[in-house]
PDB file of N, CA and C in Angstrom:
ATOM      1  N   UNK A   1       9.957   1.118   7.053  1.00  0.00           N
ATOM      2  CA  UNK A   1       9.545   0.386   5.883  1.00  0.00           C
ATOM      3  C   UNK A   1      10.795   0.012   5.095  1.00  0.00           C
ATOM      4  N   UNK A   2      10.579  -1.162   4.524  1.00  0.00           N
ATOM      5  CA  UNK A   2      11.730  -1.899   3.632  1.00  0.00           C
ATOM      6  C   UNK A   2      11.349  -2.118   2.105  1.00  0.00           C
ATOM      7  N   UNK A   3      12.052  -1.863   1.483  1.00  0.00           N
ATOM      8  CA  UNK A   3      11.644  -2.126   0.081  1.00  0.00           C
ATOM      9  C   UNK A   3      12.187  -3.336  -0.461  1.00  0.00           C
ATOM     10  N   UNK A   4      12.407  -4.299  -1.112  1.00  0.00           N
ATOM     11  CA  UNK A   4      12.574  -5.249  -1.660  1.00  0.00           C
ATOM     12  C   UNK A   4      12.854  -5.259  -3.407  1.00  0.00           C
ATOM     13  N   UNK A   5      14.038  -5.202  -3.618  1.00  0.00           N
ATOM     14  CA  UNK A   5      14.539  -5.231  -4.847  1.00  0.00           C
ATOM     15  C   UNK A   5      14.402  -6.428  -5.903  1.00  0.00           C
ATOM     16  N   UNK A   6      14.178  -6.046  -6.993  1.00  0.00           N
ATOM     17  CA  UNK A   6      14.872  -7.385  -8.330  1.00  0.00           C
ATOM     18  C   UNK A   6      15.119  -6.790  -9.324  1.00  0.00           C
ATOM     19  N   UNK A   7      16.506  -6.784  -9.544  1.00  0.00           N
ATOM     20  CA  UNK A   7      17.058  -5.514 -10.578  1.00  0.00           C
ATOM     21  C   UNK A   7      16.473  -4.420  -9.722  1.00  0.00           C
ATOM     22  N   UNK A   8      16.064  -3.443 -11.276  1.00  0.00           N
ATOM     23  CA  UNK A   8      15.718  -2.212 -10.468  1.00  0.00           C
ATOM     24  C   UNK A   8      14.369  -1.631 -10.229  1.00  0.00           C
ATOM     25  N   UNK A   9      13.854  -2.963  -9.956  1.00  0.00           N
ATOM     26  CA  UNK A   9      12.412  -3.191  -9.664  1.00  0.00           C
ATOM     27  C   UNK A   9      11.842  -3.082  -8.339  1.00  0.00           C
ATOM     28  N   UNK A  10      10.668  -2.483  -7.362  1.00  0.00           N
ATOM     29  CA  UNK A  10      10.100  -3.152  -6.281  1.00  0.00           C
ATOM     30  C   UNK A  10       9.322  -4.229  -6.177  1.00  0.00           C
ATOM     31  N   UNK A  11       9.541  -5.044  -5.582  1.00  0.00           N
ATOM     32  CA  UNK A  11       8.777  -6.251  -5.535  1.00  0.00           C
ATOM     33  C   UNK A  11       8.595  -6.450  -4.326  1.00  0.00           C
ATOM     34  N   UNK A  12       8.282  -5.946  -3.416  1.00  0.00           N
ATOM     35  CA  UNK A  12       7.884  -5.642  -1.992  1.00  0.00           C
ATOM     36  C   UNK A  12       8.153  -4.853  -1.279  1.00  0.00           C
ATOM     37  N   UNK A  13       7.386  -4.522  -0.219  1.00  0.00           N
ATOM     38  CA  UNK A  13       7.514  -3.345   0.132  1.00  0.00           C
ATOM     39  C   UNK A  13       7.283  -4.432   1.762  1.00  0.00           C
ATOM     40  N   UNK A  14       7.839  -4.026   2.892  1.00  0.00           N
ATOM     41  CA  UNK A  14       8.123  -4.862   3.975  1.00  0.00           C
ATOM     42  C   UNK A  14       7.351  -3.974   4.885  1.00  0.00           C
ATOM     43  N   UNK A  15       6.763  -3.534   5.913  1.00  0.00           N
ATOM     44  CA  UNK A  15       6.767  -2.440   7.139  1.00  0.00           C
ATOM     45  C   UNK A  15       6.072  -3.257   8.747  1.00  0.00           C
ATOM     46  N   UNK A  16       7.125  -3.337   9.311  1.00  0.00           N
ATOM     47  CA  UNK A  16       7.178  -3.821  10.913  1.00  0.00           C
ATOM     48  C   UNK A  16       6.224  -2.848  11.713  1.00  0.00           C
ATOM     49  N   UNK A  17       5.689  -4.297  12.600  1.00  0.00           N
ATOM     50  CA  UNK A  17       5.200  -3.610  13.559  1.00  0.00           C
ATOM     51  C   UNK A  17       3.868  -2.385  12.975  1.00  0.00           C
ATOM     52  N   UNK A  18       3.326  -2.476  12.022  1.00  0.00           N
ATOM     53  CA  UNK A  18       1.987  -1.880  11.502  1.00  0.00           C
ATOM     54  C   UNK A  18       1.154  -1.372  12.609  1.00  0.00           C
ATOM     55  N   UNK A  19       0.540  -0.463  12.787  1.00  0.00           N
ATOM     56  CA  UNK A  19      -0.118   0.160  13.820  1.00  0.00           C
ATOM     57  C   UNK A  19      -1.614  -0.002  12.887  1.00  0.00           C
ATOM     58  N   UNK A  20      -2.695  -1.020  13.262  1.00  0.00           N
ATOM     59  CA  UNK A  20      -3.519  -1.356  12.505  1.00  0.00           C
ATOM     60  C   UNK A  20      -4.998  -0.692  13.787  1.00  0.00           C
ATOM     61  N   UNK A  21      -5.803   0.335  13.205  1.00  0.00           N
ATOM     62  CA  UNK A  21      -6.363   1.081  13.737  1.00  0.00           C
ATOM     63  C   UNK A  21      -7.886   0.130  14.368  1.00  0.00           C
ATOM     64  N   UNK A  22      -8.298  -1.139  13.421  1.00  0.00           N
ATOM     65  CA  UNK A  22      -9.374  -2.170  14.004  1.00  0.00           C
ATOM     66  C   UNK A  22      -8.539  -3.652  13.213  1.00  0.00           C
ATOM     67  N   UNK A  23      -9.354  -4.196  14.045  1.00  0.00           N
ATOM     68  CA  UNK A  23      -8.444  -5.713  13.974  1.00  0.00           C
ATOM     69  C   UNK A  23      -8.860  -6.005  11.672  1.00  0.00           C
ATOM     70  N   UNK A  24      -7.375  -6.574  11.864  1.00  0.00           N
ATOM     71  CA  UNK A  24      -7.509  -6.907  10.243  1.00  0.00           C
ATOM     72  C   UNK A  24      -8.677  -7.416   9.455  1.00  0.00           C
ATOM     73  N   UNK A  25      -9.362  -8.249  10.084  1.00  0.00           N
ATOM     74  CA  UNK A  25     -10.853  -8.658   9.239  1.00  0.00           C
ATOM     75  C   UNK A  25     -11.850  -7.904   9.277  1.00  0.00           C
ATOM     76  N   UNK A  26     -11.880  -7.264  10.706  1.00  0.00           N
ATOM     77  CA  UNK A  26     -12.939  -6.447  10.131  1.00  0.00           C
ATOM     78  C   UNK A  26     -12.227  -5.078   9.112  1.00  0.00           C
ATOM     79  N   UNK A  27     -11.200  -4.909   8.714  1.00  0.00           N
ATOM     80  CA  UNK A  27     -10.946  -4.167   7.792  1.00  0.00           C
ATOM     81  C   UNK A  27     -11.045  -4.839   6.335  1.00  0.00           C
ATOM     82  N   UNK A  28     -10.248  -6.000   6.416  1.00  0.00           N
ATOM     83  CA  UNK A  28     -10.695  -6.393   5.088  1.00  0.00           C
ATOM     84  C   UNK A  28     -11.346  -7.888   4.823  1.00  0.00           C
ATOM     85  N   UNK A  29     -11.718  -8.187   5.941  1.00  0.00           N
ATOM     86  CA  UNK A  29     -12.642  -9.766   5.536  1.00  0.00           C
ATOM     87  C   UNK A  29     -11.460 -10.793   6.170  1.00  0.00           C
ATOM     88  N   UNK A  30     -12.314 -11.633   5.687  1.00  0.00           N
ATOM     89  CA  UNK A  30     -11.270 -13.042   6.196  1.00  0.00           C
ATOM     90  C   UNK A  30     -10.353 -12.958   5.404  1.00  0.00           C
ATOM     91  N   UNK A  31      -9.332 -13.631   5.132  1.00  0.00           N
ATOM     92  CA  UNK A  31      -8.079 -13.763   4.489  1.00  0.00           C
ATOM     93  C   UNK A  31      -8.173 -15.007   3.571  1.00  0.00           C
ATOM     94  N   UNK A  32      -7.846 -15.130   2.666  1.00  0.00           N
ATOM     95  CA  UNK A  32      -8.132 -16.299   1.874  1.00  0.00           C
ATOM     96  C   UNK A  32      -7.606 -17.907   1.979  1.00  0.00           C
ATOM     97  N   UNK A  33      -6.375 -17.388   3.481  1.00  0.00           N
ATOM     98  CA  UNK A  33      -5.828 -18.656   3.684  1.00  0.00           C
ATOM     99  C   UNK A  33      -4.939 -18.248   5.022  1.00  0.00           C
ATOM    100  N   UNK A  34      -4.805 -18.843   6.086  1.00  0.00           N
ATOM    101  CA  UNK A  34      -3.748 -18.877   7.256  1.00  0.00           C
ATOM    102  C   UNK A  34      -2.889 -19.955   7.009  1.00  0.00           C
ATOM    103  N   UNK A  35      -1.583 -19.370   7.159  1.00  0.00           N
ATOM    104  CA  UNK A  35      -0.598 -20.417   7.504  1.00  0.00           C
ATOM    105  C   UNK A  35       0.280 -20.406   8.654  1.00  0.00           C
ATOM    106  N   UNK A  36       1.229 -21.334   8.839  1.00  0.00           N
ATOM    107  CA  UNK A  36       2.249 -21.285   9.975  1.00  0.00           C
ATOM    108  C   UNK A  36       3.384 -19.651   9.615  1.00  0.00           C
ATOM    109  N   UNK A  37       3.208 -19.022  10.837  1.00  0.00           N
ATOM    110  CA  UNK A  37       4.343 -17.917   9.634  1.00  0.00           C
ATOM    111  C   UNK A  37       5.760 -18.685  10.529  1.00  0.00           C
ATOM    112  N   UNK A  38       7.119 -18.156  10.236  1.00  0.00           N
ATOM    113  CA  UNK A  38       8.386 -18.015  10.230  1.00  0.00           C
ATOM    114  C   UNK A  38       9.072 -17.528  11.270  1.00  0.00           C
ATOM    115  N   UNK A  39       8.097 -16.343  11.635  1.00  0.00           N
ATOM    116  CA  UNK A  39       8.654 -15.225  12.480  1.00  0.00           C
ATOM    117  C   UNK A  39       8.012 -15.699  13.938  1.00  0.00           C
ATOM    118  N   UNK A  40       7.550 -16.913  14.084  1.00  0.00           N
ATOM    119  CA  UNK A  40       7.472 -16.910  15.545  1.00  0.00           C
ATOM    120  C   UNK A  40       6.566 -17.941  15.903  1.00  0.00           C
ATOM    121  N   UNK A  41       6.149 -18.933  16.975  1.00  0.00           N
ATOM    122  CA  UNK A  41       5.255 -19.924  16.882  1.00  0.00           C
ATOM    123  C   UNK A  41       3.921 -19.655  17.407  1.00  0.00           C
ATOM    124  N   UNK A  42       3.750 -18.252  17.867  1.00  0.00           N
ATOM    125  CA  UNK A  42       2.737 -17.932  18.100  1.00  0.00           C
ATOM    126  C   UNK A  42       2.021 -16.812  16.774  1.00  0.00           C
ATOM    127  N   UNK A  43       2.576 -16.779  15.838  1.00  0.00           N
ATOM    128  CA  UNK A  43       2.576 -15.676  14.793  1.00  0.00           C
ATOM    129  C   UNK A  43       1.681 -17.137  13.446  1.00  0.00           C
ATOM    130  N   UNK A  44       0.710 -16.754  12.814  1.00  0.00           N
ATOM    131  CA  UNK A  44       0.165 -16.773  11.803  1.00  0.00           C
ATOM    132  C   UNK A  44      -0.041 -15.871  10.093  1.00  0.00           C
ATOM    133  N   UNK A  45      -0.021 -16.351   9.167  1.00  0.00           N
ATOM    134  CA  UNK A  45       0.438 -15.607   8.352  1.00  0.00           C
ATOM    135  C   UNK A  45      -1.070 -15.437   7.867  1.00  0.00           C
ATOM    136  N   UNK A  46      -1.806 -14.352   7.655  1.00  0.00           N
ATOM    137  CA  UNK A  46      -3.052 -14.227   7.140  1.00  0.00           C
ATOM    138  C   UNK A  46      -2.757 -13.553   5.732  1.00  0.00           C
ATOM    139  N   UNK A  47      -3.007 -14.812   4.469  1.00  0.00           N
ATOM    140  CA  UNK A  47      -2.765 -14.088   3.261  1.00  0.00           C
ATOM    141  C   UNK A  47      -3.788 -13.428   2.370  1.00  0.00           C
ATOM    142  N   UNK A  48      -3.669 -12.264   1.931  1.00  0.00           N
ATOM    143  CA  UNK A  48      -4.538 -11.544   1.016  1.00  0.00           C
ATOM    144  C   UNK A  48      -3.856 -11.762  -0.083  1.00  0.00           C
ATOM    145  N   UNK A  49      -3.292 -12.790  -0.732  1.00  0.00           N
ATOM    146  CA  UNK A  49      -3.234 -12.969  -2.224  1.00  0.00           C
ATOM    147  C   UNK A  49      -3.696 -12.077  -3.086  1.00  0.00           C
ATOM    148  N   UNK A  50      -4.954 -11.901  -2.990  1.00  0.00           N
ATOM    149  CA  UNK A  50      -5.157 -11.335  -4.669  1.00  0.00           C
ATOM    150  C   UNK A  50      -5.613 -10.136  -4.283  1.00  0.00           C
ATOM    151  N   UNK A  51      -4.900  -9.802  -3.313  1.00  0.00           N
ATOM    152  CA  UNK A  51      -4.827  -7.870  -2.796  1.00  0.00           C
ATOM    153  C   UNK A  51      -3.751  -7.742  -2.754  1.00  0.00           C
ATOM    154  N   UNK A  52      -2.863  -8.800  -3.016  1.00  0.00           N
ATOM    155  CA  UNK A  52      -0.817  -8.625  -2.667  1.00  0.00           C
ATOM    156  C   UNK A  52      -0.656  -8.015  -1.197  1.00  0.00           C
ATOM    157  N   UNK A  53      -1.234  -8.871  -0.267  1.00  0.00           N
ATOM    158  CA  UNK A  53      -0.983  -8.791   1.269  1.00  0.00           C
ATOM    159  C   UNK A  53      -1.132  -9.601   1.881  1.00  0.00           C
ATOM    160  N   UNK A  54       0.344  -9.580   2.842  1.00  0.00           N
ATOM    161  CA  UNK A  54       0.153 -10.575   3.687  1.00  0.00           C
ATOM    162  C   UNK A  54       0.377 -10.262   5.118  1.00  0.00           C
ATOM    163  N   UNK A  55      -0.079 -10.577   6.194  1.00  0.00           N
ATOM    164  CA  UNK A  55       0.115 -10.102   7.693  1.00  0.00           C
ATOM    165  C   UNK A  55       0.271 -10.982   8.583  1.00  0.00           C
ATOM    166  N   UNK A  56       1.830 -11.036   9.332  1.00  0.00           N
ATOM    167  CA  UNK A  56       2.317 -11.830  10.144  1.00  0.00           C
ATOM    168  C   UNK A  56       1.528 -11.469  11.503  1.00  0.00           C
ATOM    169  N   UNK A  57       0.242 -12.188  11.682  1.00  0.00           N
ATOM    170  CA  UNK A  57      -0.564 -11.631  13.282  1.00  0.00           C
ATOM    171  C   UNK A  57      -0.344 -12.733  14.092  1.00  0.00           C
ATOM    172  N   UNK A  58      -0.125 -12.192  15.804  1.00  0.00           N
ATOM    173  CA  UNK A  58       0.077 -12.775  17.020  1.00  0.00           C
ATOM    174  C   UNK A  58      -1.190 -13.402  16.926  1.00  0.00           C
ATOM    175  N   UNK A  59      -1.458 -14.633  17.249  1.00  0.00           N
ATOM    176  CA  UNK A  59      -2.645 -15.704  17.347  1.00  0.00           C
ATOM    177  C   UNK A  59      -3.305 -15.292  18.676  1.00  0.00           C
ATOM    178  N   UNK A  60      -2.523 -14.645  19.507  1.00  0.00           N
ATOM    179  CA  UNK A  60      -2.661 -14.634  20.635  1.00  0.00           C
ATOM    180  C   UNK A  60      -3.404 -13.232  21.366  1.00  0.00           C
ATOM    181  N   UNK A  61      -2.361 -12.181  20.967  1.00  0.00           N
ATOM    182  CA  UNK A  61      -2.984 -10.630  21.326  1.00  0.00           C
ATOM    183  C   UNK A  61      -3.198 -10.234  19.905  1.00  0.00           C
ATOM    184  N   UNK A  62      -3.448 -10.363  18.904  1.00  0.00           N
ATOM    185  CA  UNK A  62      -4.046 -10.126  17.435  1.00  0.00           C
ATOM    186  C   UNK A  62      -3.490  -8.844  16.841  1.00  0.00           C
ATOM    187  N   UNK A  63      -2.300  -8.666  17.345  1.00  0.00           N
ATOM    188  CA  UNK A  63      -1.192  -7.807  16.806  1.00  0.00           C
ATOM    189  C   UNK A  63      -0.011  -8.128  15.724  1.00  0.00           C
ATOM    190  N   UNK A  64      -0.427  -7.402  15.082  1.00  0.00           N
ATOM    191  CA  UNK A  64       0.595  -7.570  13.644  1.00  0.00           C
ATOM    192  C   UNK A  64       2.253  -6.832  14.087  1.00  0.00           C
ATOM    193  N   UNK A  65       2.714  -8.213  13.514  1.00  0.00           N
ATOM    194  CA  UNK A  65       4.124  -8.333  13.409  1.00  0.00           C
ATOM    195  C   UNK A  65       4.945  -7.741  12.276  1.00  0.00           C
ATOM    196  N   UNK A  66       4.313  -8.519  10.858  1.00  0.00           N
ATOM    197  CA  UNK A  66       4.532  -7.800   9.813  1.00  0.00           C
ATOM    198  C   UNK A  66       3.812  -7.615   8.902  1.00  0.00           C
ATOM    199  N   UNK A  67       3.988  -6.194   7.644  1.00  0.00           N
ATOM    200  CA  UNK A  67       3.117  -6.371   6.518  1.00  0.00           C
ATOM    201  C   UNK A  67       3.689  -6.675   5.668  1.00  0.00           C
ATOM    202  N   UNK A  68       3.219  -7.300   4.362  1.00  0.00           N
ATOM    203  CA  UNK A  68       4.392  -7.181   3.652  1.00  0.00           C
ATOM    204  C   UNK A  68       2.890  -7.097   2.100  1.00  0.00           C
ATOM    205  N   UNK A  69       3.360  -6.172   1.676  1.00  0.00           N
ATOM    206  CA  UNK A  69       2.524  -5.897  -0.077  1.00  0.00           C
ATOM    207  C   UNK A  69       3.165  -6.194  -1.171  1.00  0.00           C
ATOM    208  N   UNK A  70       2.948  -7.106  -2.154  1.00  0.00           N
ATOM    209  CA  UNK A  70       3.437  -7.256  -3.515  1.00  0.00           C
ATOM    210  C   UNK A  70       1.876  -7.213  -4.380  1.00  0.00           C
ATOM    211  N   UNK A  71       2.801  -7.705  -5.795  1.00  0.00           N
ATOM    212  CA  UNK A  71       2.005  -7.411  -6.683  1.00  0.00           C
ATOM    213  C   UNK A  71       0.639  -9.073  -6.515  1.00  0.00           C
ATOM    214  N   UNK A  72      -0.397  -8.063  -6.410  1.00  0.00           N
ATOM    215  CA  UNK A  72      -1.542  -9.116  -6.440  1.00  0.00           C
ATOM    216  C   UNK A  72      -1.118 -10.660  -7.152  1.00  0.00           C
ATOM    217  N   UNK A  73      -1.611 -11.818  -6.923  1.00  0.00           N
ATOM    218  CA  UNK A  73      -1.383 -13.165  -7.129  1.00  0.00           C
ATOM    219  C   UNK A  73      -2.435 -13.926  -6.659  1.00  0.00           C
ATOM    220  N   UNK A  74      -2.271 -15.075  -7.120  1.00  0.00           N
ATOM    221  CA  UNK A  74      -3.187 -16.074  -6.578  1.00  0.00           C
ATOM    222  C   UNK A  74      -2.790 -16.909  -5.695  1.00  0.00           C
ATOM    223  N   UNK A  75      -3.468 -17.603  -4.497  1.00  0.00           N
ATOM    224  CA  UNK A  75      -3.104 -17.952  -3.580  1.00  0.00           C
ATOM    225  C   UNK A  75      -2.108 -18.786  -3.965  1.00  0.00           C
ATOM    226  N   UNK A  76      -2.415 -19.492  -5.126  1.00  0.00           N
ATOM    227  CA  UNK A  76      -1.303 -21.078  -4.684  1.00  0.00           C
ATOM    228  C   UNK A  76      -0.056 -20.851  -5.400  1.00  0.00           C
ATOM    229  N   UNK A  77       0.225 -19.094  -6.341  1.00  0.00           N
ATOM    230  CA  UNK A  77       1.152 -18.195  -6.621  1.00  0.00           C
ATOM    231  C   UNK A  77       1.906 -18.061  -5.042  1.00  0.00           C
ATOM    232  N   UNK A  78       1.152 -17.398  -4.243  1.00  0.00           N
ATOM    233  CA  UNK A  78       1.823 -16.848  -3.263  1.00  0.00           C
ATOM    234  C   UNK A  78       2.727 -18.400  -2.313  1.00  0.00           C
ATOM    235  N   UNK A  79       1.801 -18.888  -2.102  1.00  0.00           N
ATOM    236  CA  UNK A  79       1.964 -20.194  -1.094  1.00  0.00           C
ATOM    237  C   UNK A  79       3.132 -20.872  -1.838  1.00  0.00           C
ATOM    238  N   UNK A  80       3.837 -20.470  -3.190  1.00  0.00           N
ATOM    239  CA  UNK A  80       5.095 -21.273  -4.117  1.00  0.00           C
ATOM    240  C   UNK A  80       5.852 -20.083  -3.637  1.00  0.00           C
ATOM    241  N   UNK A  81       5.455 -19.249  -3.426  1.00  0.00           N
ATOM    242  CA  UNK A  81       6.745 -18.392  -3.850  1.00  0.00           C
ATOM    243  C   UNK A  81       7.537 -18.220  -2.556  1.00  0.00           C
ATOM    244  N   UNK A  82       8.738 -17.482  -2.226  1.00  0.00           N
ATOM    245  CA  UNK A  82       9.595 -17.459  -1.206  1.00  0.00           C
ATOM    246  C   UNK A  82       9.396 -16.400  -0.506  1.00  0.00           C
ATOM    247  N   UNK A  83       8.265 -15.221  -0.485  1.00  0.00           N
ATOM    248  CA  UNK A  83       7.886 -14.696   0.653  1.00  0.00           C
ATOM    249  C   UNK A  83       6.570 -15.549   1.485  1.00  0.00           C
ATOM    250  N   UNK A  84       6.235 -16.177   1.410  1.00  0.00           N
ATOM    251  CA  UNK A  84       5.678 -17.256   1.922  1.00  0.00           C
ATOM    252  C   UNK A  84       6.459 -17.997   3.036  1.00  0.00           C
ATOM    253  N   UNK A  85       7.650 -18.111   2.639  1.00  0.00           N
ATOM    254  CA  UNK A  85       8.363 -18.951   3.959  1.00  0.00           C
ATOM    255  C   UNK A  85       9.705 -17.712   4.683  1.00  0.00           C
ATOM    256  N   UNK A  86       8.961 -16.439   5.114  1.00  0.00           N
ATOM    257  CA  UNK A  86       9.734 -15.702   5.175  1.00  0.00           C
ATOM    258  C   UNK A  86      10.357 -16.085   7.194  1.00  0.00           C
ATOM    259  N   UNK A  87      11.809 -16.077   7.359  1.00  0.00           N
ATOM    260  CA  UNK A  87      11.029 -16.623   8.419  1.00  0.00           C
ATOM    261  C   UNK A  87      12.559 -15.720   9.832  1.00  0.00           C
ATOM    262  N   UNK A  88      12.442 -15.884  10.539  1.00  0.00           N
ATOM    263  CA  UNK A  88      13.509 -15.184  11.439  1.00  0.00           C
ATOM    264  C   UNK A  88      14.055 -16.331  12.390  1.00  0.00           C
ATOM    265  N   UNK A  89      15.651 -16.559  12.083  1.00  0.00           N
ATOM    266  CA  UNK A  89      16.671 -17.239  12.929  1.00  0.00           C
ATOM    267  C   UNK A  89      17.522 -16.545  13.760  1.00  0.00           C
ATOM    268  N   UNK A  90      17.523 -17.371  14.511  1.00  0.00           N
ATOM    269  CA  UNK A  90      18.942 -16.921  15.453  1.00  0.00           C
ATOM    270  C   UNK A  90      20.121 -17.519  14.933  1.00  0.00           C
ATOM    271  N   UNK A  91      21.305 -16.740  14.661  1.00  0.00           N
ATOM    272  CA  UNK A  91      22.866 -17.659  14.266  1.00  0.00           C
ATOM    273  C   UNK A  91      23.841 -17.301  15.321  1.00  0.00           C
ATOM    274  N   UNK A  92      24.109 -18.513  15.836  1.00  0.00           N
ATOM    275  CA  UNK A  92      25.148 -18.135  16.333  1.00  0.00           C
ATOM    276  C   UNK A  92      26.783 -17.522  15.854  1.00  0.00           C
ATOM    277  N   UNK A  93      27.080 -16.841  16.582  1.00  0.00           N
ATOM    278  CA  UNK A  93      28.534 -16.327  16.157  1.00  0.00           C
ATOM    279  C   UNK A  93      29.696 -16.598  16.497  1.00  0.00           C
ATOM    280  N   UNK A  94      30.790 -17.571  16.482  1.00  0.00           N
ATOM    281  CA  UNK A  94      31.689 -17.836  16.738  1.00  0.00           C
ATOM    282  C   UNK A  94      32.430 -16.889  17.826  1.00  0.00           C
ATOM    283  N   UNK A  95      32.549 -17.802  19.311  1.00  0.00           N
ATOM    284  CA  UNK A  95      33.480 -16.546  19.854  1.00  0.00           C
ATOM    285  C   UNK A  95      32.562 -15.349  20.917  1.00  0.00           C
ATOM    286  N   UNK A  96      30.881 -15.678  20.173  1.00  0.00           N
ATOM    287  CA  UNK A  96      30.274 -14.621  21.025  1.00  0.00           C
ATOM    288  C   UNK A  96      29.277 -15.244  21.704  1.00  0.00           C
ATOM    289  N   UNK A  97      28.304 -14.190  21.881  1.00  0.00           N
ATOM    290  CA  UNK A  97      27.128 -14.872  23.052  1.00  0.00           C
ATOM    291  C   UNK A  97      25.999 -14.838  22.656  1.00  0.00           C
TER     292      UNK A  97
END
């Protein structure tokens, strides 16, 4: 698990790879909105806005990638803000492989 700083505040709390015991809806319902997630083109972002959760799930084998919890919001709060476009690159490195 990762915590997420501002000042000396948490403002997220990050945790990979979630070991989710029944598939996410039937734990907590539909999600109030899917988007494209960041982390992969087979990965969807199912947001719980106004539970402050969001879950990066495989479209495919319905396995969560990531969780990530902040403070409750409203969807079109979350969908502005910059964990919304959270997303994973490759950089290359000068010199390497």
């Amino acid at each position: 698990m990762q915590a997420w700083f501002e000042n000396d505040n948490v403002t997220v709390l990050e945790i990979r790879e979630p070991v989710m015991r029944e598939p996410l809806d039937a734990q907590l319902g539909e999600p109030e909105t899917r988007i494209q997630s960041g982390l992969g083109g087979s990965y969807r972002q199912w947001v719980y806005a106004e539970r402050g959760l969001v879950v990066h799930i495989n479209r495919i084998t319905g396995r969560a990638l990531r969780l990530y919890a902040f403070p409750a919001c409203s969807t079109e709060t979350f969908l502005a803000h910059p964990l919304s476009k959270v997303e994973r690159r490759r950089i290359r490195r000068e010199g390497g492989v």
